[in-house]
Protein backbone atom coordinates (compact mmCIF):
# COMPACT_ATOMS: atom_id res chain seq x y z
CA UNK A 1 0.00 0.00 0.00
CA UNK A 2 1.01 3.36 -0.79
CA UNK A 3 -0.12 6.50 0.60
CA UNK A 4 0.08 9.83 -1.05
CA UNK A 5 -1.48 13.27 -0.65
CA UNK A 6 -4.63 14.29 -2.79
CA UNK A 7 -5.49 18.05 -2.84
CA UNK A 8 -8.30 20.43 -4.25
CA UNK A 9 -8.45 24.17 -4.20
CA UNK A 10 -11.51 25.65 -3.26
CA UNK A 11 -12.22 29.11 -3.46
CA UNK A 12 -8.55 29.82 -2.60
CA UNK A 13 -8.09 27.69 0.19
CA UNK A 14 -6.26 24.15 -0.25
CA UNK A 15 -7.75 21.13 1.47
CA UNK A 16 -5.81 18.24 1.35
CA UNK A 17 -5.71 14.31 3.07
CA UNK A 18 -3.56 11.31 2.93
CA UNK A 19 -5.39 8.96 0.31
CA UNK A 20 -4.15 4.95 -0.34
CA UNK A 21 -3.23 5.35 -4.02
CA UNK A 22 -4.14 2.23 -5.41
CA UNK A 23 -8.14 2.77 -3.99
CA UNK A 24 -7.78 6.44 -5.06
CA UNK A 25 -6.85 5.77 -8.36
CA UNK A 26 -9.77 3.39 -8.95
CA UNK A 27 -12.10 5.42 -7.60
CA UNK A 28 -11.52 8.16 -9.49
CA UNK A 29 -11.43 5.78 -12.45
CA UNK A 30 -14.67 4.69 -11.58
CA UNK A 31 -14.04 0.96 -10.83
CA UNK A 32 -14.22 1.04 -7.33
CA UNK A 33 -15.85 2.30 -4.03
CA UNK A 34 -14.18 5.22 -2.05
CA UNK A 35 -14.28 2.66 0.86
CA UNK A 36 -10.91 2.13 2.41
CA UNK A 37 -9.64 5.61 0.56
CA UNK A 38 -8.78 7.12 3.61
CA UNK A 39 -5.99 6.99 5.26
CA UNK A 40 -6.59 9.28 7.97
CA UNK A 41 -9.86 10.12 9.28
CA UNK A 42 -8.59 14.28 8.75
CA UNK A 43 -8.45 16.62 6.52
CA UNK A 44 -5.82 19.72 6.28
CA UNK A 45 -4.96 23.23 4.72
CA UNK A 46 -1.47 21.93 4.99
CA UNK A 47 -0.62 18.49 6.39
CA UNK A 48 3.04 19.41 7.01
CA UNK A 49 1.90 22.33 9.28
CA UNK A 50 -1.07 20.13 10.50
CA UNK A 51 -3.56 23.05 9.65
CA UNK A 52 -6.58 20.97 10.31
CA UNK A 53 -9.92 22.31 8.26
CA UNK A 54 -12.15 23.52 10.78
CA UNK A 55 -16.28 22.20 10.59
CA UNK A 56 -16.68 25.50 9.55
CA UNK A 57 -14.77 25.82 5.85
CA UNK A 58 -15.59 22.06 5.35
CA UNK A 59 -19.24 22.79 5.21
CA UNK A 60 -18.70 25.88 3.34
CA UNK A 61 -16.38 24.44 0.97
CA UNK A 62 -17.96 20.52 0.27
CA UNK A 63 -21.60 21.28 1.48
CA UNK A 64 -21.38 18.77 4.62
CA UNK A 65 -19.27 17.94 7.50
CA UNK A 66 -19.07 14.04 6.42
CA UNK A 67 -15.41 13.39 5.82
CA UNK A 68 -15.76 10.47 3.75
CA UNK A 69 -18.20 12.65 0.76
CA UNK A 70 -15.37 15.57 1.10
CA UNK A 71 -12.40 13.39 0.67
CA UNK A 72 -14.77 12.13 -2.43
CA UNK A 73 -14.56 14.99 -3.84
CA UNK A 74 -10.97 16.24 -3.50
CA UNK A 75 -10.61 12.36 -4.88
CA UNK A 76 -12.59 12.80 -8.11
CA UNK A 77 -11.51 16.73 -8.79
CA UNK A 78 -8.62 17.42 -7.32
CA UNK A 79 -4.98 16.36 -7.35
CA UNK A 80 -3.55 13.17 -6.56
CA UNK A 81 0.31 12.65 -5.90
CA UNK A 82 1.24 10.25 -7.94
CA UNK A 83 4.96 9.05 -7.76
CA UNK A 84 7.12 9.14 -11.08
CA UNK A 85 7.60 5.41 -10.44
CA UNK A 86 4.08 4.43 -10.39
CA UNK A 87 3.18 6.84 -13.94
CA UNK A 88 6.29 4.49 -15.45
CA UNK A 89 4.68 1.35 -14.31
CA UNK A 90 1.11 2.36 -14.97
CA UNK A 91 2.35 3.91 -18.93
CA UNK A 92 4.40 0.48 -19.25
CA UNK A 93 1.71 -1.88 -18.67
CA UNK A 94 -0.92 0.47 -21.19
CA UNK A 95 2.03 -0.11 -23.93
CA UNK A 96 2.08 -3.85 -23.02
CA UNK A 97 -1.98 -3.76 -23.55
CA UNK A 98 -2.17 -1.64 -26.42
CA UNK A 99 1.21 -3.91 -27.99
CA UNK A 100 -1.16 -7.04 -27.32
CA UNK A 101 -4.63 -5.61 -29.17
CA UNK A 102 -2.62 -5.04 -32.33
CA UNK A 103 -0.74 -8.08 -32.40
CA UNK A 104 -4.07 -9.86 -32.06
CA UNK A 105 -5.94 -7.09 -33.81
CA UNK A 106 -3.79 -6.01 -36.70
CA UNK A 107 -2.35 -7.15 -40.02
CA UNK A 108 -0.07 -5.93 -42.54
CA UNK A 109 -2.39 -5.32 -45.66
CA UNK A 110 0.13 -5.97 -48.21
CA UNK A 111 0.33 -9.65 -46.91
CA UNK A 112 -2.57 -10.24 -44.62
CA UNK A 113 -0.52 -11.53 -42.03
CA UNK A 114 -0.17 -10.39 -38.48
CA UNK A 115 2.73 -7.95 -37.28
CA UNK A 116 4.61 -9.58 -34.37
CA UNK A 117 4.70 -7.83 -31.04
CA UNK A 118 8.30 -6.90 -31.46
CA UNK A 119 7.70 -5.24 -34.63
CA UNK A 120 4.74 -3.09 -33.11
CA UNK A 121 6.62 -1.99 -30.37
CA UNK A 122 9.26 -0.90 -32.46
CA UNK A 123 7.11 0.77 -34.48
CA UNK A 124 5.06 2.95 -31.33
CA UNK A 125 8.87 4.01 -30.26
CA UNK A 126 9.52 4.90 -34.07
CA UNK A 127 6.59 6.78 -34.32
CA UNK A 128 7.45 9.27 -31.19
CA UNK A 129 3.77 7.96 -29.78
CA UNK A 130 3.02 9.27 -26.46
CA UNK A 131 1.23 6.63 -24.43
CA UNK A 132 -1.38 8.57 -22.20
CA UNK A 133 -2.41 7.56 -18.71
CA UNK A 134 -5.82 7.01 -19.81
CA UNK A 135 -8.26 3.74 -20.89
CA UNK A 136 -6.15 1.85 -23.70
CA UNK A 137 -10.10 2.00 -25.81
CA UNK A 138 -10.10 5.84 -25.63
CA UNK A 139 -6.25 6.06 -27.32
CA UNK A 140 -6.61 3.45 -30.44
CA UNK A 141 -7.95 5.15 -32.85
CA UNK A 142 -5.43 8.14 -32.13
CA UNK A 143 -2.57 5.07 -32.09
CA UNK A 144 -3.95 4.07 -35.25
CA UNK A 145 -3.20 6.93 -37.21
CA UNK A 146 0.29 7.62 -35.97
CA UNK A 147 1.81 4.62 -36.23
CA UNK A 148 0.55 4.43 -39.99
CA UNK A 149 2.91 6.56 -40.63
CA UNK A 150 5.75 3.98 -39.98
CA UNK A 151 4.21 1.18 -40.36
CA UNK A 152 1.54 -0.32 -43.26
CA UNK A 153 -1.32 -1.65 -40.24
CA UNK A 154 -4.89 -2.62 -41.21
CA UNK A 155 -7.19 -3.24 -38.04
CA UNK A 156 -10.77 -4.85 -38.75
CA UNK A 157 -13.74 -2.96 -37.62
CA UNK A 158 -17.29 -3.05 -37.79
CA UNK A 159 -19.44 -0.29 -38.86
CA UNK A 160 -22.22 0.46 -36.76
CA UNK A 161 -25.26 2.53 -37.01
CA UNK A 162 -26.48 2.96 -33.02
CA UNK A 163 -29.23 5.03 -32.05
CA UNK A 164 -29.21 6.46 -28.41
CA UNK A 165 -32.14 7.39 -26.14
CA UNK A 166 -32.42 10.85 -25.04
CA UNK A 167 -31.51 10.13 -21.25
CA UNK A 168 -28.63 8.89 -21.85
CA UNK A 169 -26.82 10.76 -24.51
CA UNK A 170 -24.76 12.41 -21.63
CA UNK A 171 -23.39 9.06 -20.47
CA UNK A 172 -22.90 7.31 -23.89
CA UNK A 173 -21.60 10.37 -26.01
CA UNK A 174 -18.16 10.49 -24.69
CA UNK A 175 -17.86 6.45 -25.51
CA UNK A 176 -19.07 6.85 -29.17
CA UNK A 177 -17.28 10.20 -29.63
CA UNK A 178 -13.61 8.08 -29.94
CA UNK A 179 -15.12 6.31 -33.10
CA UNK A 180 -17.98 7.99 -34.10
CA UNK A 181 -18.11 8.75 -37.89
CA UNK A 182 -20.65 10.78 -38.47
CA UNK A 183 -24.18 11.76 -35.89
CA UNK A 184 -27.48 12.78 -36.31
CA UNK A 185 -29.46 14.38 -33.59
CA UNK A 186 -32.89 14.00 -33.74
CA UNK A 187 -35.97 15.91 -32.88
CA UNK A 188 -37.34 14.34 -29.80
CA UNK A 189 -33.69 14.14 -28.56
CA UNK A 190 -32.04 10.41 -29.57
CA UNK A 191 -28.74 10.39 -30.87
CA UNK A 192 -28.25 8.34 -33.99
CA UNK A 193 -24.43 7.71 -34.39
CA UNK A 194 -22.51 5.72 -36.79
CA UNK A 195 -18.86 4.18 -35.65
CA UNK A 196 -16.30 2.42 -36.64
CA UNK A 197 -15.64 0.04 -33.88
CA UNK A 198 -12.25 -2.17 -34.25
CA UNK A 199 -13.28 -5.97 -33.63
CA UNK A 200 -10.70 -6.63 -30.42
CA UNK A 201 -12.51 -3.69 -28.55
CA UNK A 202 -16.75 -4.55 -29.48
CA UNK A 203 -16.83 -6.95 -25.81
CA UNK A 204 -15.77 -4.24 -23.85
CA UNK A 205 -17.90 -1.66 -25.78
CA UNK A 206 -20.69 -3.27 -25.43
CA UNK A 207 -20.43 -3.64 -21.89
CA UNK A 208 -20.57 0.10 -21.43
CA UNK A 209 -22.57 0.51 -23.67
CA UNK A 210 -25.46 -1.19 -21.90
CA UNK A 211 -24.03 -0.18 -18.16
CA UNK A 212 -24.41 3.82 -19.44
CA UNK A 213 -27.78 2.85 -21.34
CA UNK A 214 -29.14 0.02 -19.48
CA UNK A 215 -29.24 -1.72 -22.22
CA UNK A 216 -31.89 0.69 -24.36
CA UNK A 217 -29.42 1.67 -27.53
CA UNK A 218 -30.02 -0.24 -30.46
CA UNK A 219 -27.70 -1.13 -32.64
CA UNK A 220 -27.49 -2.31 -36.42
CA UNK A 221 -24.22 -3.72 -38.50
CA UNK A 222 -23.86 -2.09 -41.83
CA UNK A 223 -20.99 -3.56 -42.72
CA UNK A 224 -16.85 -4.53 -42.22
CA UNK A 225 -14.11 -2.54 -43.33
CA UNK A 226 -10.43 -2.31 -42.44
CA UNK A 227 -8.61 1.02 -41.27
């Protein structure tokens, strides 16, 4: 376990807490409960002075005097200390995943035959692509293009025509925004959307898919094409 120091500003004054960073991180991922997130049961203007936040500016600032809904928040909007050591690992293990989807994923369309991982790695380093500490789904397509430019890649993909209800357009947008090709918004609200999904990722999109829709989109195949 490793404990770090999260912090949010709030109208000018800094509240801050010691946070596990393993549970933080997940939370503020979504994938977890802020359960266990605490370290200590306080929360500080400046831990190394022990300034404690008095009842007072936590209500004013957060709303409520509950601890565990404040440290929530500084959680989900604030800043998390993250050691250099643990962004390595964490940017490491998103170029093992994102290595892995194209060696299962991609071909070289002059032969049809799959690139090895060796070759794909060489290829993102080549290419001068930055691997961001974000979901490996929401940096493929942006992957895609780049390392085109070094290497001849062809990933299969299904076109889809989806159509959103109104309620949850918020939720689903952002998720068909990374391979949306072209939208339609229509009168009584609905979002008709039409993707290019590559094959490895359709499981996992589908999953959140339903979770942010509960299950109400409905989708149709138009057809298979190669990017």
């Amino acid at each position: 376990m490793t404990d770090v120091t999260a912090k949010l500003t709030i109208k000018g004054k800094n509240y801050e807490t010691l946070v596990d960073l393993d549970k933080a991180l997940k939370f503020r991922r979504g994938e977890g409960s802020s359960i266990g997130i605490m370290v200590l049961d306080e929360i500080f203007h400046d831990s190394k002075k022990g300034l404690h936040v008095s009842e007072k500016d936590l209500k004013e600032a957060f709303g409520t005097s509950d601890l565990q809904k404040a440290v929530e928040k500084i959680v989900k909007q604030g800043e998390i200390n993250v050691p250099k050591e643990h962004k390595d690992k964490e940017r490491e293990d998103k170029k093992k995943k994102i290595i892995d989807f194209f060696a299962r994923n991609a071909v070289d369309p002059r032969t049809e035959t799959p690139h090895t991982a060796e070759r794909i790695s060489s290829a993102l380093d080549e290419a001068g692509i930055n691997i961001d500490n974000k979901p490996v789904e929401q940096q493929i397509s942006k992957i895609i293009e780049e390392i085109k430019k070094v290497l001849p890649i062809k990933i299969q993909t299904k076109k889809l025509k989806l159509r959103i209800p109104a309620e949850h357009t918020g939720r689903a947008y952002g998720l068909v925004n990374e391979y949306k090709e072209s939208e339609n918004w229509l009168g009584n609200g609905e979002l008709e959307v039409v993707i290019n999904l590559p094959v490895g990722l359709q499981d996992d999109f589908y999953d959140k898919l339903n979770s942010f829709t509960h299950g109400s989109a409905i989708s149709q195949e138009i057809k298979e094409k190669g990017i």
